[in-house]
C-alpha atoms as a PDB file:
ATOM      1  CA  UNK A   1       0.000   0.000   0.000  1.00  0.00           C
ATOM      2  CA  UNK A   2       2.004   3.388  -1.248  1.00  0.00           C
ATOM      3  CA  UNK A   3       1.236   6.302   1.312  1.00  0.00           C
ATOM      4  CA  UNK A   4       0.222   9.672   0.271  1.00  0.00           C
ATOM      5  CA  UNK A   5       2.536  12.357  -0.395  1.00  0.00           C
ATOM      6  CA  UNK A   6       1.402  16.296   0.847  1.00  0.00           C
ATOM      7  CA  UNK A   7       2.822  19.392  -0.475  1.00  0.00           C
ATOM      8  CA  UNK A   8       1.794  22.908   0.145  1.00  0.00           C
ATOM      9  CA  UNK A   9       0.740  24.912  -2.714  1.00  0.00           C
ATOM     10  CA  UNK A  10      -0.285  28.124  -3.602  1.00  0.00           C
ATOM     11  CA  UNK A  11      -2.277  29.253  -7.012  1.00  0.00           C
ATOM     12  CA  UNK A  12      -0.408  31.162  -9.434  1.00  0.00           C
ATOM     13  CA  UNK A  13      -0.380  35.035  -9.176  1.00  0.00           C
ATOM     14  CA  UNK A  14       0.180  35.910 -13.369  1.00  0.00           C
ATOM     15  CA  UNK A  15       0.223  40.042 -12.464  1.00  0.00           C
ATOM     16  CA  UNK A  16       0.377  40.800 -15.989  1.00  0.00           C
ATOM     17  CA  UNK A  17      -2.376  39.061 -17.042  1.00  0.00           C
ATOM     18  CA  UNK A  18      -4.700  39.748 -14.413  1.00  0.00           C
ATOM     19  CA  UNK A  19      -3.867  43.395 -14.605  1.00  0.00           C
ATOM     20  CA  UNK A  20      -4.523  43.811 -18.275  1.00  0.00           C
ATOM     21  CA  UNK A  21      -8.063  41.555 -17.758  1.00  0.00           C
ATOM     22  CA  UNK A  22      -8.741  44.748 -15.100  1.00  0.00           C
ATOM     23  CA  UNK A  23      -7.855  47.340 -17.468  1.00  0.00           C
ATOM     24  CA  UNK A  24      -9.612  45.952 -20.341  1.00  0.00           C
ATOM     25  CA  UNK A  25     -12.715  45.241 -18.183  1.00  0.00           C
ATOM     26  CA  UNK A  26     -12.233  49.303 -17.339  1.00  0.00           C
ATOM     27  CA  UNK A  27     -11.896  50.466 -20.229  1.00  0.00           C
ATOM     28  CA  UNK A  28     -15.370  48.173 -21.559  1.00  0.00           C
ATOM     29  CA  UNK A  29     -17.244  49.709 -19.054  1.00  0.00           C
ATOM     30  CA  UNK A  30     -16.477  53.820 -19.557  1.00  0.00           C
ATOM     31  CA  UNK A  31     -16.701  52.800 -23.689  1.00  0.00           C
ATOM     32  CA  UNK A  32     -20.128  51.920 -22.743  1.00  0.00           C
ATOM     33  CA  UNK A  33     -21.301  53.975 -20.034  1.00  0.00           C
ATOM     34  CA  UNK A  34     -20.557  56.863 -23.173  1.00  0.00           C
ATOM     35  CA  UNK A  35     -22.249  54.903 -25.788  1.00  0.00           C
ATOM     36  CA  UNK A  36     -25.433  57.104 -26.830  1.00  0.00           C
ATOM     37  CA  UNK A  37     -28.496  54.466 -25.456  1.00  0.00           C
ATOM     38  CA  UNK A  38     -31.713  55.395 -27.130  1.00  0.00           C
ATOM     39  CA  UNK A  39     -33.474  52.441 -27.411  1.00  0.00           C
ATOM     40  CA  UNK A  40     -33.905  49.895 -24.644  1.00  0.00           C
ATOM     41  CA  UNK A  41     -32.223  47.139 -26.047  1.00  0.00           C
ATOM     42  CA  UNK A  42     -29.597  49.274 -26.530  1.00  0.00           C
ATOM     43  CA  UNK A  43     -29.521  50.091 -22.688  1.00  0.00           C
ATOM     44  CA  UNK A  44     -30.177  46.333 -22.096  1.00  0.00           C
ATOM     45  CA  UNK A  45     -27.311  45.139 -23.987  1.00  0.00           C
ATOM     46  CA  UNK A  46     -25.099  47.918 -22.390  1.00  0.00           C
ATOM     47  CA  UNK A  47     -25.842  47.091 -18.635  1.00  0.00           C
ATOM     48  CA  UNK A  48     -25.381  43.549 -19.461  1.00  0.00           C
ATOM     49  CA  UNK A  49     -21.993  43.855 -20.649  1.00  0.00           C
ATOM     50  CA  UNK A  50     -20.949  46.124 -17.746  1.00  0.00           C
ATOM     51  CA  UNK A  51     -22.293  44.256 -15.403  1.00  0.00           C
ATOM     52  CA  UNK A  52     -20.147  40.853 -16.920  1.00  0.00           C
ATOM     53  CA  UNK A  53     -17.307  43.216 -17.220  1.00  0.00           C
ATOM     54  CA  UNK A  54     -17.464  44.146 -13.267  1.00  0.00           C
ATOM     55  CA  UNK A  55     -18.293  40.789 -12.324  1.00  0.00           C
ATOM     56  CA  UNK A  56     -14.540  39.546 -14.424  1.00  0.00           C
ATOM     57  CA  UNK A  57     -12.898  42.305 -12.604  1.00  0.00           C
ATOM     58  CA  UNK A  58     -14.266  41.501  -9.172  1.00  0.00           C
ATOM     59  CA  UNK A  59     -12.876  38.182  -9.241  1.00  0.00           C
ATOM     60  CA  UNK A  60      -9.899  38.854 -11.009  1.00  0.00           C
ATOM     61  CA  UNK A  61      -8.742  41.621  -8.107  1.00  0.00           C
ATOM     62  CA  UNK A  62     -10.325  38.566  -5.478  1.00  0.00           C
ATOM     63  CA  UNK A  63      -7.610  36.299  -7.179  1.00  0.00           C
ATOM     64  CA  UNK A  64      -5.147  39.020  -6.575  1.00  0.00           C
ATOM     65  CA  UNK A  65      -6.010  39.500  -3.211  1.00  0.00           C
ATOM     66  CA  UNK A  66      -6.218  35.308  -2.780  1.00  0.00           C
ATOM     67  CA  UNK A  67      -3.439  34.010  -4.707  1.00  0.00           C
ATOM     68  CA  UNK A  68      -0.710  33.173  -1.754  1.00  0.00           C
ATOM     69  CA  UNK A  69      -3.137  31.742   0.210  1.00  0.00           C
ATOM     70  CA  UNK A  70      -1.420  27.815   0.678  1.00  0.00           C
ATOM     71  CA  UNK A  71      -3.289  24.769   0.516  1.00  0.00           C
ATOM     72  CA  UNK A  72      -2.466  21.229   0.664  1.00  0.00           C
ATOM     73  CA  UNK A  73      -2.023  19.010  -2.485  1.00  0.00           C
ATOM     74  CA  UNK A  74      -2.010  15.631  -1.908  1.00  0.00           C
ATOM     75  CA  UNK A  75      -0.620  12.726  -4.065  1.00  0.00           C
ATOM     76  CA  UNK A  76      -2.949   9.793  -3.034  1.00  0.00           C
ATOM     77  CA  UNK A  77      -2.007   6.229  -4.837  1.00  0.00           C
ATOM     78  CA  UNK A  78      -4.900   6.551  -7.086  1.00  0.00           C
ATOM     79  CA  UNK A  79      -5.842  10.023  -7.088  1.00  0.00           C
ATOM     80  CA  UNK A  80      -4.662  13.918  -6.810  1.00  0.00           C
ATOM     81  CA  UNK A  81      -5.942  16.061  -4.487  1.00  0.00           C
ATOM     82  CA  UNK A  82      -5.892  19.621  -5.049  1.00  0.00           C
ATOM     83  CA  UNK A  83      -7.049  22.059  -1.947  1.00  0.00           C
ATOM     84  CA  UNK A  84     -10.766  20.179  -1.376  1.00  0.00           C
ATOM     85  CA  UNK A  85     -11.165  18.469  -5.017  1.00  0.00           C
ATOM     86  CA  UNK A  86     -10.313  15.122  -5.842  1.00  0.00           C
ATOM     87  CA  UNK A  87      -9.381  14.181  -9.186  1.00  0.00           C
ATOM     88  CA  UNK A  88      -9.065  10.413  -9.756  1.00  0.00           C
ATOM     89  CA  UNK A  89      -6.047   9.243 -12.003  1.00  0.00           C
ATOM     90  CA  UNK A  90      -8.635   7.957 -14.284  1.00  0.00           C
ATOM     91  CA  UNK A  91     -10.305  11.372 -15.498  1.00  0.00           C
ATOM     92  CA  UNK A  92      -6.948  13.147 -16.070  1.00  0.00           C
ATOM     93  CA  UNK A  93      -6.177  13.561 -19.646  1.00  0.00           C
ATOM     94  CA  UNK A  94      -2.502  15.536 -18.997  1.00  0.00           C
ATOM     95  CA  UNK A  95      -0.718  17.599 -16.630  1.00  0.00           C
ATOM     96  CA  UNK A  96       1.024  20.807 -17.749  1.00  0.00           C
ATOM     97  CA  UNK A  97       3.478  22.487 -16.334  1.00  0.00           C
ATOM     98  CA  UNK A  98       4.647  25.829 -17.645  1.00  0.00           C
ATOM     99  CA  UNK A  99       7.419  27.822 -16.929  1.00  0.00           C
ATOM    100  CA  UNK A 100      11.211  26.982 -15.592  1.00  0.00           C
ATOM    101  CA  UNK A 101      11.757  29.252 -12.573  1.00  0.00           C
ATOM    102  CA  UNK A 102       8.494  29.034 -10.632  1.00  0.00           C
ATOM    103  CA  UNK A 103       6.708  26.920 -12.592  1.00  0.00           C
ATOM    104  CA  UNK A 104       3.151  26.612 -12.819  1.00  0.00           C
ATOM    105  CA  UNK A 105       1.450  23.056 -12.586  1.00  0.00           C
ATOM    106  CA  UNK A 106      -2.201  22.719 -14.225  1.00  0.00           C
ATOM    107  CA  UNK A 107      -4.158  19.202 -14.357  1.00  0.00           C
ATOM    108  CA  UNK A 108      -6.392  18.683 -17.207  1.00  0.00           C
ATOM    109  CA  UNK A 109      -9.152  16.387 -16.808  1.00  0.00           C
ATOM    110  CA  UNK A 110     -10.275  14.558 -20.091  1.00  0.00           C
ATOM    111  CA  UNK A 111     -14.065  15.755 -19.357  1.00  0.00           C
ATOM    112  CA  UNK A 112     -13.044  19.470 -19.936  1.00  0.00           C
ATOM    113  CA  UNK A 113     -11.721  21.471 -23.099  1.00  0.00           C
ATOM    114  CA  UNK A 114      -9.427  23.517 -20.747  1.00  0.00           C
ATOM    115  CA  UNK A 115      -7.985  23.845 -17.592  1.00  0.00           C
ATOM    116  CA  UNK A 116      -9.670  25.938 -14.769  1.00  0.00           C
ATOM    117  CA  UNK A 117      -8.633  28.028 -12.266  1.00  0.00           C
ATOM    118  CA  UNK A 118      -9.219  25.408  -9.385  1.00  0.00           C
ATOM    119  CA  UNK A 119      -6.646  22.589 -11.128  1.00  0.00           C
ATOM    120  CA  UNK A 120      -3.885  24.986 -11.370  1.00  0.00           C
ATOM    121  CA  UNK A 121      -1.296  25.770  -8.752  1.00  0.00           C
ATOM    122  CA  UNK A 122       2.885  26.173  -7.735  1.00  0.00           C
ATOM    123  CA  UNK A 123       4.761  24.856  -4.915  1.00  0.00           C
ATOM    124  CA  UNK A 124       6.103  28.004  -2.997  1.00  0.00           C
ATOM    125  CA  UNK A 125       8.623  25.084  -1.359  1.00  0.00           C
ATOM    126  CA  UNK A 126      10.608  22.145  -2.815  1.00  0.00           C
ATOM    127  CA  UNK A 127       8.990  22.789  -6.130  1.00  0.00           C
ATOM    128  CA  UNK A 128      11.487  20.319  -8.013  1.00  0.00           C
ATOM    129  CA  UNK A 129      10.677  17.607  -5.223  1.00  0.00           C
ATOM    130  CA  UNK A 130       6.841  18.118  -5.903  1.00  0.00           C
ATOM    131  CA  UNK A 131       6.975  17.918  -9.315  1.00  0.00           C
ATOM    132  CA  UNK A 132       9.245  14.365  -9.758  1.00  0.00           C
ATOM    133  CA  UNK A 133       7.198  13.013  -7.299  1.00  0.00           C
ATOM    134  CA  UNK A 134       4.129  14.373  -9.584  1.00  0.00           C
ATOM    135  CA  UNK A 135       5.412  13.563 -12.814  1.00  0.00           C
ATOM    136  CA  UNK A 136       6.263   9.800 -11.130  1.00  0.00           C
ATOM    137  CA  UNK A 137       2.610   9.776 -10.130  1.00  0.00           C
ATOM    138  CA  UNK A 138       1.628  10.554 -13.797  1.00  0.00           C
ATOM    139  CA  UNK A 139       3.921   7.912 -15.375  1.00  0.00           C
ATOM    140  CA  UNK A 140       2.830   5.407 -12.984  1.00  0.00           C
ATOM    141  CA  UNK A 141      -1.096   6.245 -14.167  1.00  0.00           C
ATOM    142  CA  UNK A 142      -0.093   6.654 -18.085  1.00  0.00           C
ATOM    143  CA  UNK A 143      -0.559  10.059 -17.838  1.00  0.00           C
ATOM    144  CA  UNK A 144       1.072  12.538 -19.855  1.00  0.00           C
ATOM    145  CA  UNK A 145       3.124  15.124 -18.643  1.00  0.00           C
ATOM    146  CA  UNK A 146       3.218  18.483 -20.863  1.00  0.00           C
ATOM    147  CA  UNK A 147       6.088  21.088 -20.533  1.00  0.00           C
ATOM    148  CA  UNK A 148       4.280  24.005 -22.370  1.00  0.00           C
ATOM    149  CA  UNK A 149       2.471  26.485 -21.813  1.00  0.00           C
ATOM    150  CA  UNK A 150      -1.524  26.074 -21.607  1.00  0.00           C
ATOM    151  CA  UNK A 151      -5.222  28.162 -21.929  1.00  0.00           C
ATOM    152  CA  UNK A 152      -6.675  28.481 -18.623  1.00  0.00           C
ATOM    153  CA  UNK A 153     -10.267  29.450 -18.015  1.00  0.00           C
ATOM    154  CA  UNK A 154     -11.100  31.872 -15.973  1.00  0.00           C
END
């Protein structure tokens, strides 16, 4: 019976692409709070669109606010568990891992067309420990392990 294996992690921070998601967000929402509204779909369409663009922007600054928050990952024998989710070997289609110095470390699961926020993370400590143990895991399961970068959702 193999034991399981915990790691702290923390999710990645990616400042410049969470600050140009803000910006553009700002800059949707004064484009169309100058937009000339005259009929009401017009206004419809327009307070529906800022009100997606705050609601982006809200939990983009959240994730800033959120992102060194650590967490446990745990490499079970037949299963990964990141923070509270389980993922079992079965259901992953590939692990990514993007990045040399401070690499980021995404698990794709075969059901979804790509990766989201909750499946992606870093080890702040013995990062290259974490990920041969990880990689190990992945071999083990047939698995494949993907050093490039990926499309995260948001």
């Amino acid at each position: 019976m193999e034991k399981r294996i915990v790691f702290k992690g923390i999710r990645p921070a990616e400042l410049p692409a969470t600050i140009s998601v803000i910006a553009l967000m700002l800059f949707w929402i004064s484009f169309f709070l100058r937009v000339d509204k005259t009929t009401l779909l017009e206004q419809i369409v327009t307070y529906l669109v800022i009100g997606i663009a705050i609601a982006v922007a809200g939990i983009m600054v959240y994730r800033l606010f959120t992102f060194s928050r650590a967490f446990n990952i745990e490499i079970k024998p037949e299963a990964l568990q990141i923070k509270n989710v389980e993922i079992e070997a079965s259901t992953i289609k590939c692990i990514f891992i993007k990045g040399y110095l401070l690499p980021v470390i995404a698990v794709k699961p075969r059901a979804n067309l790509l990766v989201t926020y909750k499946y992606c993370f870093r080890f702040p400590e013995q990062e290259d420990q974490g990920i041969k143990l990880l990689t190990e895991w992945a071999e083990r399961h047939q698995i494949e392990v993907v050093h490039k970068k990926f499309v995260r959702w948001l």
